[in-house]
PDB file of N, CA and C in Angstrom:
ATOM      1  N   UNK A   1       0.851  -1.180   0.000  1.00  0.00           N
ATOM      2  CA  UNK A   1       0.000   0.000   0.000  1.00  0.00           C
ATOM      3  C   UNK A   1       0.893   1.238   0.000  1.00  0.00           C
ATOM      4  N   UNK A   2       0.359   2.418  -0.666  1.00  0.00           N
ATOM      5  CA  UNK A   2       1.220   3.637  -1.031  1.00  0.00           C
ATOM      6  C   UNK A   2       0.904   4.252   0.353  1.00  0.00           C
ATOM      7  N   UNK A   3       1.648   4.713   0.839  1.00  0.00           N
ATOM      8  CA  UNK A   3       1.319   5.798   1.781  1.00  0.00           C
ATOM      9  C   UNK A   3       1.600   7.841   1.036  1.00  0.00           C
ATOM     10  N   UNK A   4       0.595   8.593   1.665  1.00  0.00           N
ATOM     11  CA  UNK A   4       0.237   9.598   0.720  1.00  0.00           C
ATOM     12  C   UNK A   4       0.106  10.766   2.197  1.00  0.00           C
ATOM     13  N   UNK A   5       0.722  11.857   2.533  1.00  0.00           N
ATOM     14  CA  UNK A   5       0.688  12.747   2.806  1.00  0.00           C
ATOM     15  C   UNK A   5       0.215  14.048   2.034  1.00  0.00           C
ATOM     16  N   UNK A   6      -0.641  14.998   2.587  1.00  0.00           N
ATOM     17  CA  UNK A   6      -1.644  16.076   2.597  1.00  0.00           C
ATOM     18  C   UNK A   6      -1.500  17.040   3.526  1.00  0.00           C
ATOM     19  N   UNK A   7      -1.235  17.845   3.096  1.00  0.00           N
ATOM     20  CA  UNK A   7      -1.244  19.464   4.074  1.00  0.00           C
ATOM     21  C   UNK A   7      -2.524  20.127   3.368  1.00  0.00           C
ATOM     22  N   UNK A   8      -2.955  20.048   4.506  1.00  0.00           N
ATOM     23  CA  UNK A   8      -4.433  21.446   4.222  1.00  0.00           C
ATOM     24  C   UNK A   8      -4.598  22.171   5.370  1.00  0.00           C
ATOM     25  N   UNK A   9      -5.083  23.246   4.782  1.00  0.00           N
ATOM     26  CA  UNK A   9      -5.303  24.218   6.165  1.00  0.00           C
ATOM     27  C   UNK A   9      -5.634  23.979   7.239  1.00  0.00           C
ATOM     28  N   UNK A  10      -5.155  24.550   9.067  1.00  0.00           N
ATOM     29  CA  UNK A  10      -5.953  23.891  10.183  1.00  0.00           C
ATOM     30  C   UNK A  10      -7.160  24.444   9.689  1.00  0.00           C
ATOM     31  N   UNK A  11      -7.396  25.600   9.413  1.00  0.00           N
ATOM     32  CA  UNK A  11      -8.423  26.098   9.557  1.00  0.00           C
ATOM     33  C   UNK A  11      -9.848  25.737   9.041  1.00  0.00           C
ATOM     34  N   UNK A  12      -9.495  24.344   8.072  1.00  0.00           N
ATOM     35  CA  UNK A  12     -11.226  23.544   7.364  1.00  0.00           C
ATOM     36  C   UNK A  12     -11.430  22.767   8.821  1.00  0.00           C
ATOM     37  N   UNK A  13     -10.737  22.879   9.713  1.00  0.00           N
ATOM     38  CA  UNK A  13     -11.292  21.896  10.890  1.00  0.00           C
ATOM     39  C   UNK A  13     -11.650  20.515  10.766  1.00  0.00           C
ATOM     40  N   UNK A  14     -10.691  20.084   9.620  1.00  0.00           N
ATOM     41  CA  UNK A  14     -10.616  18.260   9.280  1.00  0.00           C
ATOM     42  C   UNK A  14      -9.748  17.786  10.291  1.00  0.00           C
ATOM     43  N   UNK A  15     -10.510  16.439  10.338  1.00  0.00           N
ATOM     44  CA  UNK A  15      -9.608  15.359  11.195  1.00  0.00           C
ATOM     45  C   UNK A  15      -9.409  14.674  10.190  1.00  0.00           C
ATOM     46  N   UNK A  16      -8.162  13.309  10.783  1.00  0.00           N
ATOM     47  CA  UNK A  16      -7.771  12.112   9.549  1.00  0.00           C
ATOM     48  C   UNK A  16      -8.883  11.695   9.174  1.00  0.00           C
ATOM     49  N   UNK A  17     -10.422  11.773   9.867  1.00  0.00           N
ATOM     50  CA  UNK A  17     -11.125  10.425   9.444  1.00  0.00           C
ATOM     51  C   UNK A  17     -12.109  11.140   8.585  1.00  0.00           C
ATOM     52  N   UNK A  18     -12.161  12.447   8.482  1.00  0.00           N
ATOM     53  CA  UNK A  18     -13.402  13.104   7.836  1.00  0.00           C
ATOM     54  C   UNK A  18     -12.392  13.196   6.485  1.00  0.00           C
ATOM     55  N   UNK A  19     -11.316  13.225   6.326  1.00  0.00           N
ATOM     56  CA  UNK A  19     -10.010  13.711   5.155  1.00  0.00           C
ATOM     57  C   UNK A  19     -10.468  12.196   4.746  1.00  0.00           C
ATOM     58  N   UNK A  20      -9.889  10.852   4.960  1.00  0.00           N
ATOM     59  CA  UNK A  20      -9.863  10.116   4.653  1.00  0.00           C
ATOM     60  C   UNK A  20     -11.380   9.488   4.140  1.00  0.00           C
ATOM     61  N   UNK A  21     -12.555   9.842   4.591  1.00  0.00           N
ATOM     62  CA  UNK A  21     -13.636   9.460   4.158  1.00  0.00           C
ATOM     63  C   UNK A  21     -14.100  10.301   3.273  1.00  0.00           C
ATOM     64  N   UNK A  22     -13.628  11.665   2.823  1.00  0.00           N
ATOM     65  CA  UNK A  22     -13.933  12.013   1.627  1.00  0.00           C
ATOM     66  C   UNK A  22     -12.924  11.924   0.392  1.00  0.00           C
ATOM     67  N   UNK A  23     -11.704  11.564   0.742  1.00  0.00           N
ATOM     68  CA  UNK A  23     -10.883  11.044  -0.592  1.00  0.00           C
ATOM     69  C   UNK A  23     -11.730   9.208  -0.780  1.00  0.00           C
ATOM     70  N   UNK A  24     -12.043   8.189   0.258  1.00  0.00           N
ATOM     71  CA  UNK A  24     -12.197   7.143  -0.438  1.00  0.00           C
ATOM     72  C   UNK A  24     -13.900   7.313  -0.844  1.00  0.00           C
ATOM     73  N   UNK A  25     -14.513   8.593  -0.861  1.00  0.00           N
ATOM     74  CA  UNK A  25     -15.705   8.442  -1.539  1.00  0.00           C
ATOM     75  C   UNK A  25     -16.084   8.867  -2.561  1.00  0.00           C
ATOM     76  N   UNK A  26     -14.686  10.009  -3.234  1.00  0.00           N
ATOM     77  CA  UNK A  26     -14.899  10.629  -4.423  1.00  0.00           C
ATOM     78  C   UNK A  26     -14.328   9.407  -4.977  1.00  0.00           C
ATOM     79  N   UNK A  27     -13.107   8.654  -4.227  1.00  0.00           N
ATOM     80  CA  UNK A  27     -12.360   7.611  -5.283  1.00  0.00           C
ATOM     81  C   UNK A  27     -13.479   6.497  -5.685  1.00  0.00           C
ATOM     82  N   UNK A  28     -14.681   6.027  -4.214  1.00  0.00           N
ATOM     83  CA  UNK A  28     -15.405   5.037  -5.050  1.00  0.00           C
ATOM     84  C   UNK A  28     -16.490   5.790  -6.439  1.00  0.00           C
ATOM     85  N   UNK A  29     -16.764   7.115  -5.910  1.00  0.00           N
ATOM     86  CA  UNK A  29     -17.665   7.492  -7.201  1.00  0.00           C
ATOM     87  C   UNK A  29     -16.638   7.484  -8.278  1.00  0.00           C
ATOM     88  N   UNK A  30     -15.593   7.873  -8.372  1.00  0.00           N
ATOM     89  CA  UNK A  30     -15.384   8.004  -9.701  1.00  0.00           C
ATOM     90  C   UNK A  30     -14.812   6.235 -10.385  1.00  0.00           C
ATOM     91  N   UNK A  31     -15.057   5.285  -9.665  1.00  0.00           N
ATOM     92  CA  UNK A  31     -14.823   3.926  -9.790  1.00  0.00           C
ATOM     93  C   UNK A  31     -13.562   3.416  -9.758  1.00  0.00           C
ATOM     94  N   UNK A  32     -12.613   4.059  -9.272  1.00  0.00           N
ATOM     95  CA  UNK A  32     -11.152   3.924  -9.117  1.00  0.00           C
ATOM     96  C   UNK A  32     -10.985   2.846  -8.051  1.00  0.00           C
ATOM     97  N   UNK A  33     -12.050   2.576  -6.642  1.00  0.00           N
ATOM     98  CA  UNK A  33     -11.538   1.825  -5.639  1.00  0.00           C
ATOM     99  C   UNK A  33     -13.149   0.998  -5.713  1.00  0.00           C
ATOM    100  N   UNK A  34     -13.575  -0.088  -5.352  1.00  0.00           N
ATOM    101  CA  UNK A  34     -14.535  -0.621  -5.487  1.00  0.00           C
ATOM    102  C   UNK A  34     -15.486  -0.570  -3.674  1.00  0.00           C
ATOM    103  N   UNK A  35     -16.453  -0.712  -3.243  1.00  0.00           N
ATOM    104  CA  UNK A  35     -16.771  -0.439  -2.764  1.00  0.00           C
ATOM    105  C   UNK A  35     -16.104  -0.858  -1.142  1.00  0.00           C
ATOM    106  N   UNK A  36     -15.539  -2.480  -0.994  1.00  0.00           N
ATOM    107  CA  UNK A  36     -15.001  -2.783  -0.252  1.00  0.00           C
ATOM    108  C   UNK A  36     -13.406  -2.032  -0.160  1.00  0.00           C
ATOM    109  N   UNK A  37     -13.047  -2.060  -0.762  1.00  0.00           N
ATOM    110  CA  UNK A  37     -11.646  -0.990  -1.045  1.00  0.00           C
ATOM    111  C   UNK A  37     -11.810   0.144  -0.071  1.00  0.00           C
ATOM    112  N   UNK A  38     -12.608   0.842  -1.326  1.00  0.00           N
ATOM    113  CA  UNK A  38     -13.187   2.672  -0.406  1.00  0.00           C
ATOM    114  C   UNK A  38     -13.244   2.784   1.271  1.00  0.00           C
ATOM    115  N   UNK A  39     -13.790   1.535   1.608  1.00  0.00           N
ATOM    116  CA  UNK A  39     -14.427   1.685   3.308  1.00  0.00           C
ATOM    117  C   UNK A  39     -13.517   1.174   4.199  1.00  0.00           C
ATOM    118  N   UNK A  40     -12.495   0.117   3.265  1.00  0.00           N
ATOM    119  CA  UNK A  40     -11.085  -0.357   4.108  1.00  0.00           C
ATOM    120  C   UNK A  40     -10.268   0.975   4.379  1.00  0.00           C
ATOM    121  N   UNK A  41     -10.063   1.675   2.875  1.00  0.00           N
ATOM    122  CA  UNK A  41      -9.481   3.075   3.119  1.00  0.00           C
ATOM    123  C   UNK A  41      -9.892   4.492   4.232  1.00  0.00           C
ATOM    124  N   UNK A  42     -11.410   4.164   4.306  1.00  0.00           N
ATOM    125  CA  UNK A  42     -11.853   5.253   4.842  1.00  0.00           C
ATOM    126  C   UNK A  42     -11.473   5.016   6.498  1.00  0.00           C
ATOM    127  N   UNK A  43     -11.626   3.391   6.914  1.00  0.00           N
ATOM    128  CA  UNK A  43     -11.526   3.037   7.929  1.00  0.00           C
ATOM    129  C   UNK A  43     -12.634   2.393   8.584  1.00  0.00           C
ATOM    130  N   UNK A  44     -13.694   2.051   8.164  1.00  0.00           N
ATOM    131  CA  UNK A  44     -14.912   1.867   8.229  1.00  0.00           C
ATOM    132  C   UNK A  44     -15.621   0.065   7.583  1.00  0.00           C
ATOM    133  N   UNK A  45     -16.239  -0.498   8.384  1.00  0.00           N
ATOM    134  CA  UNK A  45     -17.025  -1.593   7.926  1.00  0.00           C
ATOM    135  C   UNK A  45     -17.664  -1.274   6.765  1.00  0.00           C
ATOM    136  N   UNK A  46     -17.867  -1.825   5.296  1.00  0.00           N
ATOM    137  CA  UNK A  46     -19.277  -1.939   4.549  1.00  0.00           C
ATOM    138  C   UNK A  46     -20.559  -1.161   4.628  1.00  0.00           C
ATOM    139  N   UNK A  47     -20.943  -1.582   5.659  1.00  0.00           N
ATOM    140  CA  UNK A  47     -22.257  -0.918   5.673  1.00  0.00           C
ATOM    141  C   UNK A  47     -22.208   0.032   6.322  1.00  0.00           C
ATOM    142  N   UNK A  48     -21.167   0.751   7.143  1.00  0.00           N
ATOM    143  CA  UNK A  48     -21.005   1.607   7.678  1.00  0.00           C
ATOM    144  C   UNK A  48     -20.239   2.795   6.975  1.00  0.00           C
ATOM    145  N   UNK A  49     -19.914   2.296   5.764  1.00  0.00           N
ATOM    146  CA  UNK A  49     -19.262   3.186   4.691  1.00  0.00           C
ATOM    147  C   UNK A  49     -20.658   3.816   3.867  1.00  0.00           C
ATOM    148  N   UNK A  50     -21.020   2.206   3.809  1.00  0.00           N
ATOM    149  CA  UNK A  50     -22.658   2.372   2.436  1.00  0.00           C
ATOM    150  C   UNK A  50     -23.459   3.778   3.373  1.00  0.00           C
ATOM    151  N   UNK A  51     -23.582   3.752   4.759  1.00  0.00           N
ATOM    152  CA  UNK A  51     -24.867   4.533   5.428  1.00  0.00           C
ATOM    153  C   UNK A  51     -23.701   6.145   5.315  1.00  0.00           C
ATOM    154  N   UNK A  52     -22.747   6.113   5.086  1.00  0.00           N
ATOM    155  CA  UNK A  52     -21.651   7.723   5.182  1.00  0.00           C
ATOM    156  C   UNK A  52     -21.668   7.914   3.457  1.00  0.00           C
ATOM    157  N   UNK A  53     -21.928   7.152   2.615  1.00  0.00           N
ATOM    158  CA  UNK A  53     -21.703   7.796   1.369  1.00  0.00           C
ATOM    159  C   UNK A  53     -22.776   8.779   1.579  1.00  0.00           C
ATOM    160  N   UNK A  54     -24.000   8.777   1.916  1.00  0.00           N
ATOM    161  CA  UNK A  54     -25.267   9.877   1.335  1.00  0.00           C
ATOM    162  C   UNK A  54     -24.431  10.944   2.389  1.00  0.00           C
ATOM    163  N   UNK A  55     -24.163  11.176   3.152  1.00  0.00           N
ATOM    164  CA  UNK A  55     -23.147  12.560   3.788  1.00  0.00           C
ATOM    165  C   UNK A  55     -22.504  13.151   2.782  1.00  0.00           C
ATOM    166  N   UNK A  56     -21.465  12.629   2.265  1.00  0.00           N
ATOM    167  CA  UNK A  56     -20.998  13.337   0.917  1.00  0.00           C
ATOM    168  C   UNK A  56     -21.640  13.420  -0.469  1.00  0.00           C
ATOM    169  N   UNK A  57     -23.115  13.017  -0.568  1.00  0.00           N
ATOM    170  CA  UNK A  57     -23.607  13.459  -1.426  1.00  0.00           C
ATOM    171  C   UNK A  57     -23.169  12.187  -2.948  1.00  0.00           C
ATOM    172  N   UNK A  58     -22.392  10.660  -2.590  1.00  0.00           N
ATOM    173  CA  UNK A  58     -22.312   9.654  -3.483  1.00  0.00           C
ATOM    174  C   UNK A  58     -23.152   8.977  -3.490  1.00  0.00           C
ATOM    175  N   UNK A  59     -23.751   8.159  -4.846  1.00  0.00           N
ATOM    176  CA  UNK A  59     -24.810   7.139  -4.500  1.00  0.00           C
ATOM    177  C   UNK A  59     -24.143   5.808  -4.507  1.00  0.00           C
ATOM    178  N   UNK A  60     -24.965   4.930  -3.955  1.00  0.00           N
ATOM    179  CA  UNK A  60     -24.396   3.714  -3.502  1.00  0.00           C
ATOM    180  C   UNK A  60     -24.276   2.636  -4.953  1.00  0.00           C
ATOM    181  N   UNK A  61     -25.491   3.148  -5.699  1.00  0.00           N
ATOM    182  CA  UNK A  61     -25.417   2.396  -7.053  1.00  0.00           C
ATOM    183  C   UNK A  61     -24.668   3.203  -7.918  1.00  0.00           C
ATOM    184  N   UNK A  62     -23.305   2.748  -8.365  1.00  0.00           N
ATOM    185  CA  UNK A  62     -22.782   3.608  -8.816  1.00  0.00           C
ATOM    186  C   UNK A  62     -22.292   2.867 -10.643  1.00  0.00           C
ATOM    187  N   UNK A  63     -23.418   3.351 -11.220  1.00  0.00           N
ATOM    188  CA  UNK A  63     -23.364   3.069 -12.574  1.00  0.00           C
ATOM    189  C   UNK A  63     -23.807   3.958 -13.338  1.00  0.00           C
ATOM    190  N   UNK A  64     -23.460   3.996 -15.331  1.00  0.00           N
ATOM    191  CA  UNK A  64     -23.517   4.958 -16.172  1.00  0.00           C
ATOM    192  C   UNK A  64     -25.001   4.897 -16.475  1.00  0.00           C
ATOM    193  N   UNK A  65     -25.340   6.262 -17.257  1.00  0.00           N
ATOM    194  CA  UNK A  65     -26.620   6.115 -17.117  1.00  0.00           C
ATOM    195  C   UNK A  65     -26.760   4.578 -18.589  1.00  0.00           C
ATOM    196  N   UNK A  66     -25.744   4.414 -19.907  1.00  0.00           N
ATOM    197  CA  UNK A  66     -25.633   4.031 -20.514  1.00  0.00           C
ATOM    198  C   UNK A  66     -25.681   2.435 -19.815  1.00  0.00           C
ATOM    199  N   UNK A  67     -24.860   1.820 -18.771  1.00  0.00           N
ATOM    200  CA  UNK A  67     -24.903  -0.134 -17.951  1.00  0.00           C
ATOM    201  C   UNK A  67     -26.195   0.526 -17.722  1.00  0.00           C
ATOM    202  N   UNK A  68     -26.979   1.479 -16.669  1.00  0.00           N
ATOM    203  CA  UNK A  68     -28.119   1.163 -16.543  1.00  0.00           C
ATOM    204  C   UNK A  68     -29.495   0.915 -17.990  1.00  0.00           C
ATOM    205  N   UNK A  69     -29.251   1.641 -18.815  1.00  0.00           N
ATOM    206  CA  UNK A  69     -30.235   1.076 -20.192  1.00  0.00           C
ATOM    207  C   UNK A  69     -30.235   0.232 -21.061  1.00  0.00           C
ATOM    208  N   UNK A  70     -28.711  -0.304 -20.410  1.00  0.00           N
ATOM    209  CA  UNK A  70     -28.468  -2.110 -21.475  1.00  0.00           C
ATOM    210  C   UNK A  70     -28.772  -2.761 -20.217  1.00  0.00           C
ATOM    211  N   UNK A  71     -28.935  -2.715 -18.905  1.00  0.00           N
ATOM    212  CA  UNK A  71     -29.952  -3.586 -17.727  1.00  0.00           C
ATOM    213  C   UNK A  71     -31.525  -3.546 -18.186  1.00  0.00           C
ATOM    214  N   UNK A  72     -32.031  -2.482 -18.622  1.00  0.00           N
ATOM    215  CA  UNK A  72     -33.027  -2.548 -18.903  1.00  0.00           C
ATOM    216  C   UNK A  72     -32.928  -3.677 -20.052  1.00  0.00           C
ATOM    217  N   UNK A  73     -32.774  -3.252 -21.280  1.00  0.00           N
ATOM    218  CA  UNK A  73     -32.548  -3.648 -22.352  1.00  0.00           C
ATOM    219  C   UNK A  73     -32.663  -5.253 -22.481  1.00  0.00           C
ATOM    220  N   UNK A  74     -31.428  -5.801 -21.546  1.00  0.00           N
ATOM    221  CA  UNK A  74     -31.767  -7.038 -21.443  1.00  0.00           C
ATOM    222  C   UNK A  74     -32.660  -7.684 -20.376  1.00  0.00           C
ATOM    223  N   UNK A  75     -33.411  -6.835 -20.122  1.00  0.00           N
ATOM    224  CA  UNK A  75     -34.246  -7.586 -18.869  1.00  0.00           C
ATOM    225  C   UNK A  75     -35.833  -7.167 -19.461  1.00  0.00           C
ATOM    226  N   UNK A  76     -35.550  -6.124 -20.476  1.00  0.00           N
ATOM    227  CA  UNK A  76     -36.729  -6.648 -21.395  1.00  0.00           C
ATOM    228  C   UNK A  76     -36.776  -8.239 -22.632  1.00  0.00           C
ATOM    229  N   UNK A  77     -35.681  -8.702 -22.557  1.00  0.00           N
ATOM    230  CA  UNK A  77     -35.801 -10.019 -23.950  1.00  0.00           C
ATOM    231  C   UNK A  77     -35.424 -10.466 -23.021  1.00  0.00           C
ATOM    232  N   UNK A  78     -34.921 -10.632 -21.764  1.00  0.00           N
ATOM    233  CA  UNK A  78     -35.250 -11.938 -20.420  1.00  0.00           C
ATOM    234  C   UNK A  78     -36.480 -12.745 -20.303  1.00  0.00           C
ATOM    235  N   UNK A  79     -36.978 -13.729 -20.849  1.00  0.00           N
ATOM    236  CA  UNK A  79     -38.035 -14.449 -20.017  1.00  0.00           C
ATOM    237  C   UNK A  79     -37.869 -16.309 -19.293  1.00  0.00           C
ATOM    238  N   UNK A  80     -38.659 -16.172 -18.554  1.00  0.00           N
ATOM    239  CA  UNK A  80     -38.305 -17.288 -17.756  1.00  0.00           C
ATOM    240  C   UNK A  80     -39.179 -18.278 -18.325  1.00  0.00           C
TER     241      UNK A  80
END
């Protein structure tokens, strides 16, 4: 694992864990770290990552609008 140092102002009043939970939540939106990744990074269990993404404003389903209309797509000529 890389280790990565950051200087930011005292003055945003960040701690490591609020710094670290918004770098691994822009990294899972932009699909760089996968969801278990992101929450190892942030420091956090799974579902305890999944219930802190809506804080920063990420969604948990994180797909194009394009995978979501070939889901449709094939789940219209799906039959059982």
């Amino acid at each position: 694992m890389k280790t990565l140092t950051i200087n930011f102002p005292e003055s945003l009043g960040l701690d490591d864990k609020v710094a670290k939970m918004a770098l691994a939540s822009k990294l899972y939106e932009m699909g760089k770290l996968s969801l278990g990744q992101a929450a190892d990074l942030a420091g956090y269990s799974k579902p305890t990552f999944m219930e802190l993404l809506v804080d920063y404003g990420v969604s948990l389903i994180n797909h194009s609008p394009d995978d979501l209309n070939d889901d449709l797509k094939n789940a219209e000529n799906y039959s059982i």
